[in-house]
ModelCIF file with pLDDT and N, C-alpha, C, O atoms, coordinates in Angstrom:
data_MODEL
#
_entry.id   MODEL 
#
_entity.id                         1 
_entity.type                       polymer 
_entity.pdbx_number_of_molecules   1 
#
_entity_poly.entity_id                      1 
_entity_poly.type                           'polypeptide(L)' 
_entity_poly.nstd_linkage                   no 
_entity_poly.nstd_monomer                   no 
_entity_poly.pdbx_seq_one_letter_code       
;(UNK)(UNK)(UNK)(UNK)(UNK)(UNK)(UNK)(UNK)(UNK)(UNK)(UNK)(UNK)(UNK)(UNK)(UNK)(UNK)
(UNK)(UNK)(UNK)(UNK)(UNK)(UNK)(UNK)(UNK)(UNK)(UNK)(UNK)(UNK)(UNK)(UNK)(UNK)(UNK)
(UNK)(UNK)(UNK)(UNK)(UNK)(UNK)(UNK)(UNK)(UNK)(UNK)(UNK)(UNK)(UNK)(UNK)
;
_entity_poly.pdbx_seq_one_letter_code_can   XXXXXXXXXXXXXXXXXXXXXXXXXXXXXXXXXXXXXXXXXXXXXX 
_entity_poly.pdbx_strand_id                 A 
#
loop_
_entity_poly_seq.entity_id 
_entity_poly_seq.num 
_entity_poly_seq.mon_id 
_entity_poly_seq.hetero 
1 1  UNK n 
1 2  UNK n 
1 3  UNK n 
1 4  UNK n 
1 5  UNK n 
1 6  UNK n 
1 7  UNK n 
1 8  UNK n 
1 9  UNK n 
1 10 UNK n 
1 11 UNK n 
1 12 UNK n 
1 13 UNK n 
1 14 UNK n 
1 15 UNK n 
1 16 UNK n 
1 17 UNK n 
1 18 UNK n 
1 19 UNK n 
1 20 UNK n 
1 21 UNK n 
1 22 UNK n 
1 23 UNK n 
1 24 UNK n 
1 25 UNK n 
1 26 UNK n 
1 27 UNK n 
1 28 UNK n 
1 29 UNK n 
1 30 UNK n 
1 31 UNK n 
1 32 UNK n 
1 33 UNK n 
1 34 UNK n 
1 35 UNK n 
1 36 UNK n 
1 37 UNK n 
1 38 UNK n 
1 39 UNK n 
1 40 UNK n 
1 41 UNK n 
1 42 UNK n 
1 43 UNK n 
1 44 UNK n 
1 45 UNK n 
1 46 UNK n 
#
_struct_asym.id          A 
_struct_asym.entity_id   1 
#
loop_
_ma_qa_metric.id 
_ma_qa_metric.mode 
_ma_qa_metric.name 
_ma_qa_metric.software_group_id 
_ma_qa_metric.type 
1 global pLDDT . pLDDT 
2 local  pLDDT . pLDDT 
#
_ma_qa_metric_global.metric_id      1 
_ma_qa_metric_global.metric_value   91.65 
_ma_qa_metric_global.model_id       1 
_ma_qa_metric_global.ordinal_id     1 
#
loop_
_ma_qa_metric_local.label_asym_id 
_ma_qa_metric_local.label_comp_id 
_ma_qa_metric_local.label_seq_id 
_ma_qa_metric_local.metric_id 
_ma_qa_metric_local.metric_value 
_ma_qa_metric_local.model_id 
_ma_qa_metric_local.ordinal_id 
A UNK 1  2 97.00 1 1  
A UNK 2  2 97.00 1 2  
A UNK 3  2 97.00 1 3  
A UNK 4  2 98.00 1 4  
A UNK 5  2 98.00 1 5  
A UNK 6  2 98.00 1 6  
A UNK 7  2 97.00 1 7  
A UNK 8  2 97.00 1 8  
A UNK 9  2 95.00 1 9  
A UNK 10 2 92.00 1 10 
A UNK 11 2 90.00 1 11 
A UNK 12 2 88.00 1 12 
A UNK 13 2 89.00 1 13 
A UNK 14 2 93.00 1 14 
A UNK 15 2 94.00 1 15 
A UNK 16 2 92.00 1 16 
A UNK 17 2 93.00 1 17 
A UNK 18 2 95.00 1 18 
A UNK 19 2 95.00 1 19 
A UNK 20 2 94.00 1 20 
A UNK 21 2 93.00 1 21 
A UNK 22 2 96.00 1 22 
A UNK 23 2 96.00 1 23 
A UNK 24 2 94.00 1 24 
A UNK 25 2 96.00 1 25 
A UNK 26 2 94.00 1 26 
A UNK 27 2 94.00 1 27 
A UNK 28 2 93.00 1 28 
A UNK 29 2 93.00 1 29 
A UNK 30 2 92.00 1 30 
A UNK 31 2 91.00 1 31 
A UNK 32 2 92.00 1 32 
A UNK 33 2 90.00 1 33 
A UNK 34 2 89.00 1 34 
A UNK 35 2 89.00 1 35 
A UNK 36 2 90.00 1 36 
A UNK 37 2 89.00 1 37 
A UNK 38 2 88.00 1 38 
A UNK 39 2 92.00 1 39 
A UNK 40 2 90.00 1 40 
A UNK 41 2 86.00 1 41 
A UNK 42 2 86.00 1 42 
A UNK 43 2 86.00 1 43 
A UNK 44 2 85.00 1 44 
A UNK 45 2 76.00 1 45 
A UNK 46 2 67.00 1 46 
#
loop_
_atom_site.group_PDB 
_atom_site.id 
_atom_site.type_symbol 
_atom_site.label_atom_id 
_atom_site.label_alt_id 
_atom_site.label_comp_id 
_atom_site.label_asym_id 
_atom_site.label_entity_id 
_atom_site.label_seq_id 
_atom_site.pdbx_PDB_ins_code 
_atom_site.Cartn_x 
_atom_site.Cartn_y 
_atom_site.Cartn_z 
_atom_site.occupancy 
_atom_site.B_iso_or_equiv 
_atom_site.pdbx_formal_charge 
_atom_site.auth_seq_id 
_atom_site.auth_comp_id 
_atom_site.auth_asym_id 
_atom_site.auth_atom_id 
_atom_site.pdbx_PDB_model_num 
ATOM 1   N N  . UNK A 1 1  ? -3.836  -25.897 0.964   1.00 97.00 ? 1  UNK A N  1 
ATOM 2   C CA . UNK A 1 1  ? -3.378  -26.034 -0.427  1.00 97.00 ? 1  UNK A CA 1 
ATOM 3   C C  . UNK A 1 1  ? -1.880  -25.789 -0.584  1.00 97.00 ? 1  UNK A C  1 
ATOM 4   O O  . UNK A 1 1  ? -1.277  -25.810 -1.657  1.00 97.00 ? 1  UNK A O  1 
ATOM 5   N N  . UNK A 1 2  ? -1.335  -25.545 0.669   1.00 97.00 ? 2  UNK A N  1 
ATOM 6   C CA . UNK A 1 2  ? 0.464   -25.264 0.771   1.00 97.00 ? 2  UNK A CA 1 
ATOM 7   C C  . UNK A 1 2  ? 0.904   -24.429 -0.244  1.00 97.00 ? 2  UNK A C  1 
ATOM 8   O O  . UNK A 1 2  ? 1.754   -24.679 -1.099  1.00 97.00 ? 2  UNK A O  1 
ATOM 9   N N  . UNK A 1 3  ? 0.116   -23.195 -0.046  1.00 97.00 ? 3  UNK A N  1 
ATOM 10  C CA . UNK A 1 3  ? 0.802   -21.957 -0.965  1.00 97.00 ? 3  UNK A CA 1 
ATOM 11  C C  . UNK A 1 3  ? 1.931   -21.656 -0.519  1.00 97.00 ? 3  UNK A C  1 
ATOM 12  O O  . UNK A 1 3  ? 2.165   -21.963 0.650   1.00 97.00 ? 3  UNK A O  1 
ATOM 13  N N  . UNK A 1 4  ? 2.742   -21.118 -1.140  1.00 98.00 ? 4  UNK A N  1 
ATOM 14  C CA . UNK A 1 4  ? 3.981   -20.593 -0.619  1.00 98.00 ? 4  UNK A CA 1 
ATOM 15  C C  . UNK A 1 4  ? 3.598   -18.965 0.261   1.00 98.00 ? 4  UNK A C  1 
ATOM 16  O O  . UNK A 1 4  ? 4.032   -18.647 1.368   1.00 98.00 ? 4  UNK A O  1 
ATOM 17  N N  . UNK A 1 5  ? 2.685   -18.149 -0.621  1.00 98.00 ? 5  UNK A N  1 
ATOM 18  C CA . UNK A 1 5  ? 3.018   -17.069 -0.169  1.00 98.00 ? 5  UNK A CA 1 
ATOM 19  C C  . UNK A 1 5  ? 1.049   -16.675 -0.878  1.00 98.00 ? 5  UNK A C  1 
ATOM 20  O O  . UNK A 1 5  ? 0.572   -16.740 -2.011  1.00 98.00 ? 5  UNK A O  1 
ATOM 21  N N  . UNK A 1 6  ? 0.384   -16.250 0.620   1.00 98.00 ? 6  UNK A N  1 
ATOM 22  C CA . UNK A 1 6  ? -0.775  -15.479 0.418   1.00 98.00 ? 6  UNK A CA 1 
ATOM 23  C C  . UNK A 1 6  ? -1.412  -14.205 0.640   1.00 98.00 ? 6  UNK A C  1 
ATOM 24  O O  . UNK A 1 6  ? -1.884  -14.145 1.775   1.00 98.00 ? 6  UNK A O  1 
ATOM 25  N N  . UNK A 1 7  ? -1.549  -13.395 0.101   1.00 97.00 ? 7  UNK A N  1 
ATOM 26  C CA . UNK A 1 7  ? -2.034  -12.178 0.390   1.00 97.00 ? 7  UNK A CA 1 
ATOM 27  C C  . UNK A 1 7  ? -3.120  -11.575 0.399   1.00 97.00 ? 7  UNK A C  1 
ATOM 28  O O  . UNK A 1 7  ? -3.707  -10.944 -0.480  1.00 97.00 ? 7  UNK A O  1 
ATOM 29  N N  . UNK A 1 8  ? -3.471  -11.902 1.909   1.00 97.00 ? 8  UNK A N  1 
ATOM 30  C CA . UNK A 1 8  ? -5.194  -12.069 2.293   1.00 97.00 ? 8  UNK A CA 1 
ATOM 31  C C  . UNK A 1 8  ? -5.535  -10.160 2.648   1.00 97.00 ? 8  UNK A C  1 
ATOM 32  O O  . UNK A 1 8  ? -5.000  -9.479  3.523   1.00 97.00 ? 8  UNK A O  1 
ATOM 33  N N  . UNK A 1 9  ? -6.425  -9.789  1.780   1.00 95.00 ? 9  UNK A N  1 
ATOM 34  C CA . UNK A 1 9  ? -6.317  -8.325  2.148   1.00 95.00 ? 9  UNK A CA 1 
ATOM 35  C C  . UNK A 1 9  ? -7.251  -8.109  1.553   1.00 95.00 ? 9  UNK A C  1 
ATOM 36  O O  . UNK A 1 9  ? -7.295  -8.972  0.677   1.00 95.00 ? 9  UNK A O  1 
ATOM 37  N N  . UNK A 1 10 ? -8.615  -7.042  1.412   1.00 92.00 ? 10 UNK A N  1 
ATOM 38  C CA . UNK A 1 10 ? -9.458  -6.448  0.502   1.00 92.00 ? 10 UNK A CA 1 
ATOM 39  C C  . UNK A 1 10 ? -8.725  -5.178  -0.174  1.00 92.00 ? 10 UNK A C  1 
ATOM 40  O O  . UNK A 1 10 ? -7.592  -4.784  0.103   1.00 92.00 ? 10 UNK A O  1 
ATOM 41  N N  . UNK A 1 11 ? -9.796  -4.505  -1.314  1.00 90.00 ? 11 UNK A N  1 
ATOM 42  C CA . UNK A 1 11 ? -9.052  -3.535  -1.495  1.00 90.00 ? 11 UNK A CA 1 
ATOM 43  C C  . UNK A 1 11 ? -9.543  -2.868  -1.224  1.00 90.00 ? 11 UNK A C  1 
ATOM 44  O O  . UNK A 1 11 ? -10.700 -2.947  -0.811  1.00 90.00 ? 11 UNK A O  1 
ATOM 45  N N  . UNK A 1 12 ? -8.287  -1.027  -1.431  1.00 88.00 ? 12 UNK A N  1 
ATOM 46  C CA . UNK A 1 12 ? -7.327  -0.959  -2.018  1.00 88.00 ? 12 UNK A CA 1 
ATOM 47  C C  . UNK A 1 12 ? -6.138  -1.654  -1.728  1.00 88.00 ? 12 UNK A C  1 
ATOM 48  O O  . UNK A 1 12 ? -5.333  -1.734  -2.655  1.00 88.00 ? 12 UNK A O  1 
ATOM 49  N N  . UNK A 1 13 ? -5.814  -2.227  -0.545  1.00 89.00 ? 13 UNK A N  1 
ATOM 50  C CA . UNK A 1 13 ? -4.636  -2.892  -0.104  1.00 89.00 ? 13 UNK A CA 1 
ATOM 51  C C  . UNK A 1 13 ? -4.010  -3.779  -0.965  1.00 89.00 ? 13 UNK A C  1 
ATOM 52  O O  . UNK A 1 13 ? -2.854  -3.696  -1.380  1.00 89.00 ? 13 UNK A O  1 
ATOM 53  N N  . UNK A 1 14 ? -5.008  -4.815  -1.265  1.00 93.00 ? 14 UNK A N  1 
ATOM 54  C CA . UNK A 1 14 ? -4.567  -5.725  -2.223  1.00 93.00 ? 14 UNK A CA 1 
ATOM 55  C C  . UNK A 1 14 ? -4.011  -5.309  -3.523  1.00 93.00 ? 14 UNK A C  1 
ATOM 56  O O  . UNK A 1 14 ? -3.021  -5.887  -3.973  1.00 93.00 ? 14 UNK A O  1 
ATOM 57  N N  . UNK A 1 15 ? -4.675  -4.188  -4.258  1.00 94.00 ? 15 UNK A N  1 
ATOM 58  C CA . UNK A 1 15 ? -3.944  -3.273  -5.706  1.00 94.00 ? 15 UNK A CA 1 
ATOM 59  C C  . UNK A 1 15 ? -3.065  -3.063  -5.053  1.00 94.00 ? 15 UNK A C  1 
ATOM 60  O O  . UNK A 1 15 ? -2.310  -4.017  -5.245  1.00 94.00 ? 15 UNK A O  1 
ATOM 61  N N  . UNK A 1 16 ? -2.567  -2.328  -4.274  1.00 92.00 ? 16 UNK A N  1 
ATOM 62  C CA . UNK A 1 16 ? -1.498  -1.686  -4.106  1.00 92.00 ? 16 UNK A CA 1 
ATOM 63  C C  . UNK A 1 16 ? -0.409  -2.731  -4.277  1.00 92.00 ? 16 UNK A C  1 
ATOM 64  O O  . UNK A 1 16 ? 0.493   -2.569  -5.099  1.00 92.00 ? 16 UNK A O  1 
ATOM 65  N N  . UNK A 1 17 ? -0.507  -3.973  -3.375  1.00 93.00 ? 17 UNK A N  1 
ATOM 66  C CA . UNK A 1 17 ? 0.163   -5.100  -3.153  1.00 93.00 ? 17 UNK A CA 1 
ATOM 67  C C  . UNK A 1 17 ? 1.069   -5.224  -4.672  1.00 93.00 ? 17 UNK A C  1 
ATOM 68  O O  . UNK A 1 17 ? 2.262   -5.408  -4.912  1.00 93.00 ? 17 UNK A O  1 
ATOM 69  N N  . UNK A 1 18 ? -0.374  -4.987  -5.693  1.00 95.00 ? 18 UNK A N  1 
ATOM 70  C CA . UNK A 1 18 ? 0.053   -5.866  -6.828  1.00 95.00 ? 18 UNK A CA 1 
ATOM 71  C C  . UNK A 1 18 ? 0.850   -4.505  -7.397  1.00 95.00 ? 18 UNK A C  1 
ATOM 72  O O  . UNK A 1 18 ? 1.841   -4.871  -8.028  1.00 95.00 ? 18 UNK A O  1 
ATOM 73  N N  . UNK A 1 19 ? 0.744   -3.325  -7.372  1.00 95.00 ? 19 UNK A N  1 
ATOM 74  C CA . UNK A 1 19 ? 1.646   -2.050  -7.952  1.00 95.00 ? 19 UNK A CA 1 
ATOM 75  C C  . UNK A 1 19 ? 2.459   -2.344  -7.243  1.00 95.00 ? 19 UNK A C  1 
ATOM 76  O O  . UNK A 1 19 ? 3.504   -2.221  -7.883  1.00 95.00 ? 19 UNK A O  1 
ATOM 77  N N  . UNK A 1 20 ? 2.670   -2.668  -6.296  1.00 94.00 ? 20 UNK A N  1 
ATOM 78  C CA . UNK A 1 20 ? 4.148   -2.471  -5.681  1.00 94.00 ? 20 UNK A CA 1 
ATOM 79  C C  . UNK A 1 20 ? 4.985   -3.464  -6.116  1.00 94.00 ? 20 UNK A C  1 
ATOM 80  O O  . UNK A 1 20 ? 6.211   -3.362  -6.159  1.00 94.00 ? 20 UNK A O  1 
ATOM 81  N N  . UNK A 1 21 ? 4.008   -4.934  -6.610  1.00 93.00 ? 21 UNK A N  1 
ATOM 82  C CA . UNK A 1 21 ? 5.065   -5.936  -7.137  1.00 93.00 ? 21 UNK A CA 1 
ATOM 83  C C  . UNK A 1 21 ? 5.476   -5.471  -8.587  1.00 93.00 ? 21 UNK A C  1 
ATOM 84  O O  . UNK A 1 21 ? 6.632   -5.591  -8.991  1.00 93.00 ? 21 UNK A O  1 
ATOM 85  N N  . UNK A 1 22 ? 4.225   -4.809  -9.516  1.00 96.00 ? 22 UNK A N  1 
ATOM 86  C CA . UNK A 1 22 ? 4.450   -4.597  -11.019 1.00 96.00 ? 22 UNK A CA 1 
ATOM 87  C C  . UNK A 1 22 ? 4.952   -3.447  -11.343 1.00 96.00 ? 22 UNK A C  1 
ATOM 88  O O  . UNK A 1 22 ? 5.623   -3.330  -12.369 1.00 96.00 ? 22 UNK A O  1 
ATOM 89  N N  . UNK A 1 23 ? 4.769   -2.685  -10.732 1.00 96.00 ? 23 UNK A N  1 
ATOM 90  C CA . UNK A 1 23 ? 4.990   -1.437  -10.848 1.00 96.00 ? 23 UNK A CA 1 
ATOM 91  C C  . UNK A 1 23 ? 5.448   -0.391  -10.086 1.00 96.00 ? 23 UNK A C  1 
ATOM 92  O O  . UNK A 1 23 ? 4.951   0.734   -10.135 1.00 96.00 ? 23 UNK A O  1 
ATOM 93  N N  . UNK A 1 24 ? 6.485   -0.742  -9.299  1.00 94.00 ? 24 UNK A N  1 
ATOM 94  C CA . UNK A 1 24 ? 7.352   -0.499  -8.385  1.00 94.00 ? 24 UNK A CA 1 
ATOM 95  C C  . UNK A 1 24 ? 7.313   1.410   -8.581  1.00 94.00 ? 24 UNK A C  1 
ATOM 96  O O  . UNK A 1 24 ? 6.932   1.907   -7.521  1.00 94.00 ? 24 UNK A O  1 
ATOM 97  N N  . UNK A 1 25 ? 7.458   1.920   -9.099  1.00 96.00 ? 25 UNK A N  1 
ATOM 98  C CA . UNK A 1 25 ? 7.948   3.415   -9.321  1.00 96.00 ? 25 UNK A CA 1 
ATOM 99  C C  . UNK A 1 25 ? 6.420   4.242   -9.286  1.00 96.00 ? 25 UNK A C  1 
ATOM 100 O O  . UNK A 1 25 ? 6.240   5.416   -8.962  1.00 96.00 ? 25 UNK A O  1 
ATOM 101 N N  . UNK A 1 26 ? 5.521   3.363   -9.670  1.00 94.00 ? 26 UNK A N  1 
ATOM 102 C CA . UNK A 1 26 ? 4.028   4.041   -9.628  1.00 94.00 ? 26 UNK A CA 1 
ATOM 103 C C  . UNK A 1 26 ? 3.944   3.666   -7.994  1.00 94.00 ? 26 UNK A C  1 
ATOM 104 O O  . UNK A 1 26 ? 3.685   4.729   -7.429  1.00 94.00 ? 26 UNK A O  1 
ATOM 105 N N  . UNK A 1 27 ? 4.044   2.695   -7.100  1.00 94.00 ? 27 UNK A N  1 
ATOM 106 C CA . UNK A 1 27 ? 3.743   2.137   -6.027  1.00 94.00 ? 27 UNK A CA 1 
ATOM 107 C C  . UNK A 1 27 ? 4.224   3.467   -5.174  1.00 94.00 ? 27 UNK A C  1 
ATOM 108 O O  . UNK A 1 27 ? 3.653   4.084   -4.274  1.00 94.00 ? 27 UNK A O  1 
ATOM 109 N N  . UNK A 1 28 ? 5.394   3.644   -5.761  1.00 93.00 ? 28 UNK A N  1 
ATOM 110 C CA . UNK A 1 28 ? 6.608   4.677   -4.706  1.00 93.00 ? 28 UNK A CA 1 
ATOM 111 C C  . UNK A 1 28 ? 5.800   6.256   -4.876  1.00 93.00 ? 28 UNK A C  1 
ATOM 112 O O  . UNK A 1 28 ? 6.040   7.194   -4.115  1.00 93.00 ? 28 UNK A O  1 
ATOM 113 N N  . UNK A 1 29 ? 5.111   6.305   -5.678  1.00 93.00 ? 29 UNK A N  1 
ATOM 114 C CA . UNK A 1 29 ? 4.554   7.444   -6.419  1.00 93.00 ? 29 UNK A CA 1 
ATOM 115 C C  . UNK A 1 29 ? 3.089   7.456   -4.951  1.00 93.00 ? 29 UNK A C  1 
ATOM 116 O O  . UNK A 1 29 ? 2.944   8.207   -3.986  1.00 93.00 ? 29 UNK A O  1 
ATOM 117 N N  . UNK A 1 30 ? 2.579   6.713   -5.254  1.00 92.00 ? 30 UNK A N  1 
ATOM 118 C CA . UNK A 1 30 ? 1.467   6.731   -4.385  1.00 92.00 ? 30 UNK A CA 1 
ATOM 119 C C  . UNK A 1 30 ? 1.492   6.795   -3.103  1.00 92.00 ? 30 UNK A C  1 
ATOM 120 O O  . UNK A 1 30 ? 1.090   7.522   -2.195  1.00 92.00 ? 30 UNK A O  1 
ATOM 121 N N  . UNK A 1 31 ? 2.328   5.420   -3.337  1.00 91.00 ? 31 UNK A N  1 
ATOM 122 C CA . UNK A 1 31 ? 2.523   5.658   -0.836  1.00 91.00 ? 31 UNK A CA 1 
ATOM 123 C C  . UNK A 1 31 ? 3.484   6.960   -0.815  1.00 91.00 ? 31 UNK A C  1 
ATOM 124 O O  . UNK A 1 31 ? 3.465   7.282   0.373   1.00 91.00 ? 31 UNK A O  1 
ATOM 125 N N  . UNK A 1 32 ? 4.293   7.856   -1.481  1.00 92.00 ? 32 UNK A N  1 
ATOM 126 C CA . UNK A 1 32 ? 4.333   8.938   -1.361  1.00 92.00 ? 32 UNK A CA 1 
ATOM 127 C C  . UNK A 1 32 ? 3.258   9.973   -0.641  1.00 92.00 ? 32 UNK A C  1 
ATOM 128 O O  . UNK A 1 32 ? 3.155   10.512  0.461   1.00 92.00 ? 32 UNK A O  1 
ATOM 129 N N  . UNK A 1 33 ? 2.421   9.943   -2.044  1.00 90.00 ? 33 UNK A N  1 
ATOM 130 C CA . UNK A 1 33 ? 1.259   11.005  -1.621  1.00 90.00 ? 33 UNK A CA 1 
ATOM 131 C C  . UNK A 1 33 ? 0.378   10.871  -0.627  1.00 90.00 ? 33 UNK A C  1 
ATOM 132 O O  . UNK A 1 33 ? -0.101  11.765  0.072   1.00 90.00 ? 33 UNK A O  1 
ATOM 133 N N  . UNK A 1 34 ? 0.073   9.081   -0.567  1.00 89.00 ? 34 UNK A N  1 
ATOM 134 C CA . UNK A 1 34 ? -0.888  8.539   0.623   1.00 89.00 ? 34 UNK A CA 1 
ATOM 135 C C  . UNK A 1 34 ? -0.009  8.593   1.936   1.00 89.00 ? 34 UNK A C  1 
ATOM 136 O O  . UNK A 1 34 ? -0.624  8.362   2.977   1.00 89.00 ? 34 UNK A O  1 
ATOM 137 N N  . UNK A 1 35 ? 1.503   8.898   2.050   1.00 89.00 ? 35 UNK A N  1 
ATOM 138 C CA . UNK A 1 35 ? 1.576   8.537   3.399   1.00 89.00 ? 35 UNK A CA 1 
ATOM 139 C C  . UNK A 1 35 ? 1.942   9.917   3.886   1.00 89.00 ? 35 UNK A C  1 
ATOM 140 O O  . UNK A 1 35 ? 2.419   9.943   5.020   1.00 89.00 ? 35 UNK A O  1 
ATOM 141 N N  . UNK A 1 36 ? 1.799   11.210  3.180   1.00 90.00 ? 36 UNK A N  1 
ATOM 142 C CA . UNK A 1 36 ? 2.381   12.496  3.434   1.00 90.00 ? 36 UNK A CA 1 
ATOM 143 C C  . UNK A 1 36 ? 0.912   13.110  4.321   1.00 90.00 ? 36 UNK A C  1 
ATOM 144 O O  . UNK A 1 36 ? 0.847   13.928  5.239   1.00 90.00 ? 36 UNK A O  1 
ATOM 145 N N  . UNK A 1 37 ? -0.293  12.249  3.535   1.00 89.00 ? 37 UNK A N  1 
ATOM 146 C CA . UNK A 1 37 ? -1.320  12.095  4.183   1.00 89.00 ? 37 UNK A CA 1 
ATOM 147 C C  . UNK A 1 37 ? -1.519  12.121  5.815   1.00 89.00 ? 37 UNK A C  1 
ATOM 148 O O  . UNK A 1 37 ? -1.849  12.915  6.696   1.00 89.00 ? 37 UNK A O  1 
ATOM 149 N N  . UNK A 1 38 ? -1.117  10.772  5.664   1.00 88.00 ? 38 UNK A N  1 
ATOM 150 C CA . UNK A 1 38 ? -1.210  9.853   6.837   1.00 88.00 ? 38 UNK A CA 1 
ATOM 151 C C  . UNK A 1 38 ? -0.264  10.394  8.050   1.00 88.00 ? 38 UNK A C  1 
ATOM 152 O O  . UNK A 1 38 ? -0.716  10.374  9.195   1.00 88.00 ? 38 UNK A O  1 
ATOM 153 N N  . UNK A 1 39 ? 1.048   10.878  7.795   1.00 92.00 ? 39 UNK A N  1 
ATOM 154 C CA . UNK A 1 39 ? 2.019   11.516  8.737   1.00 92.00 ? 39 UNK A CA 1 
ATOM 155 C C  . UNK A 1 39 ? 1.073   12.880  9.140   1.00 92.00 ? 39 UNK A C  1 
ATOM 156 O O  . UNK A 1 39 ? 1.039   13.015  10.363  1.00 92.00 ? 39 UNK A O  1 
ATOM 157 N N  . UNK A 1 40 ? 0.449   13.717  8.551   1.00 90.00 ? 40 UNK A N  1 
ATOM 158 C CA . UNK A 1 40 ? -0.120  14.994  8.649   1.00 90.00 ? 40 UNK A CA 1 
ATOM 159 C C  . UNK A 1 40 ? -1.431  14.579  9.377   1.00 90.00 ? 40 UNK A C  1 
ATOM 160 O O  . UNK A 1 40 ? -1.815  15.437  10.172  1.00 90.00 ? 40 UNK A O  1 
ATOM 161 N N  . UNK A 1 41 ? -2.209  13.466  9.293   1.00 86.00 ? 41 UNK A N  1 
ATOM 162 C CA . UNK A 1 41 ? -3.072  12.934  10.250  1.00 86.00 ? 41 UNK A CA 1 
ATOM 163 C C  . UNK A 1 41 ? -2.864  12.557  11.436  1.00 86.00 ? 41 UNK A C  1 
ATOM 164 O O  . UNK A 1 41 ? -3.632  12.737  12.381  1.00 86.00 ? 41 UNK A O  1 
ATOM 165 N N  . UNK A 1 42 ? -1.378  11.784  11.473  1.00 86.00 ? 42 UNK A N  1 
ATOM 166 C CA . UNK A 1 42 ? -0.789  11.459  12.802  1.00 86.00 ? 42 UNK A CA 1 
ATOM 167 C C  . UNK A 1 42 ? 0.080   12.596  13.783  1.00 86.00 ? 42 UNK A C  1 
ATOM 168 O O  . UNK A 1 42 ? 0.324   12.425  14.977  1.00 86.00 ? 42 UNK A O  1 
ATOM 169 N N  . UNK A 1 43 ? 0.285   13.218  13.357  1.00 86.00 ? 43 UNK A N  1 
ATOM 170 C CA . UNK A 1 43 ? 0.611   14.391  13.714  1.00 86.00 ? 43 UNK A CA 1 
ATOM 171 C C  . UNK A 1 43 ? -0.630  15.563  14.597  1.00 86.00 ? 43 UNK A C  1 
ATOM 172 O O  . UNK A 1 43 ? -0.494  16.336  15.545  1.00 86.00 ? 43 UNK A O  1 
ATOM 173 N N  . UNK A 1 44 ? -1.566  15.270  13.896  1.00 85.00 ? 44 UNK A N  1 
ATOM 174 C CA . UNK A 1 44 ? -2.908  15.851  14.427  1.00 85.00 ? 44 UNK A CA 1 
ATOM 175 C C  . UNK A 1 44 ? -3.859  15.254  15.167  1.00 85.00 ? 44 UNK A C  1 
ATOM 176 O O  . UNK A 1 44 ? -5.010  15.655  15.338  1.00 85.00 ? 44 UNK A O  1 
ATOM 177 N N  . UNK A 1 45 ? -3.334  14.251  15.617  1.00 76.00 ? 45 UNK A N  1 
ATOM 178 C CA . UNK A 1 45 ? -4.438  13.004  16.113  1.00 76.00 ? 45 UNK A CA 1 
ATOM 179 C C  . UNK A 1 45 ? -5.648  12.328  15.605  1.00 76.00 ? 45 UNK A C  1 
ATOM 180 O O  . UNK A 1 45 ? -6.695  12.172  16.232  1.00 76.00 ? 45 UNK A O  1 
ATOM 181 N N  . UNK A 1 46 ? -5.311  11.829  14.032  1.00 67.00 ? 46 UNK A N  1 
ATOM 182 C CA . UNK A 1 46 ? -6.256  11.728  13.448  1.00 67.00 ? 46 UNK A CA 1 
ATOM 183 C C  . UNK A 1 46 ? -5.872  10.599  12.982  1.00 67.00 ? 46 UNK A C  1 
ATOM 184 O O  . UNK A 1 46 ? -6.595  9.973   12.206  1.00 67.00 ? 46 UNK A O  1 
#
């Protein structure tokens, strides 16, 4: 269908996609908290 641009993802990925396009400062807000997460998991081997 020669989309320009598709964003094949389930969610939550896909919301996020769309906060990060609409709502840039809530987006920054979240992968904040979700990735302070994620570093403290990787850090622990998790």
């Amino acid at each position: 269908n020669d989309l320009k641009e598709a964003w094949v993802s389930d969610h939550p990925y896909l919301a996020v996609c769309y906060l990060w396009q609409y709502a840039p400062t809530w987006a920054w807000w979240l992968m904040n908290r979700m990735g302070k997460r994620r570093i403290q998991n990787f850090k622990s081997g998790v």
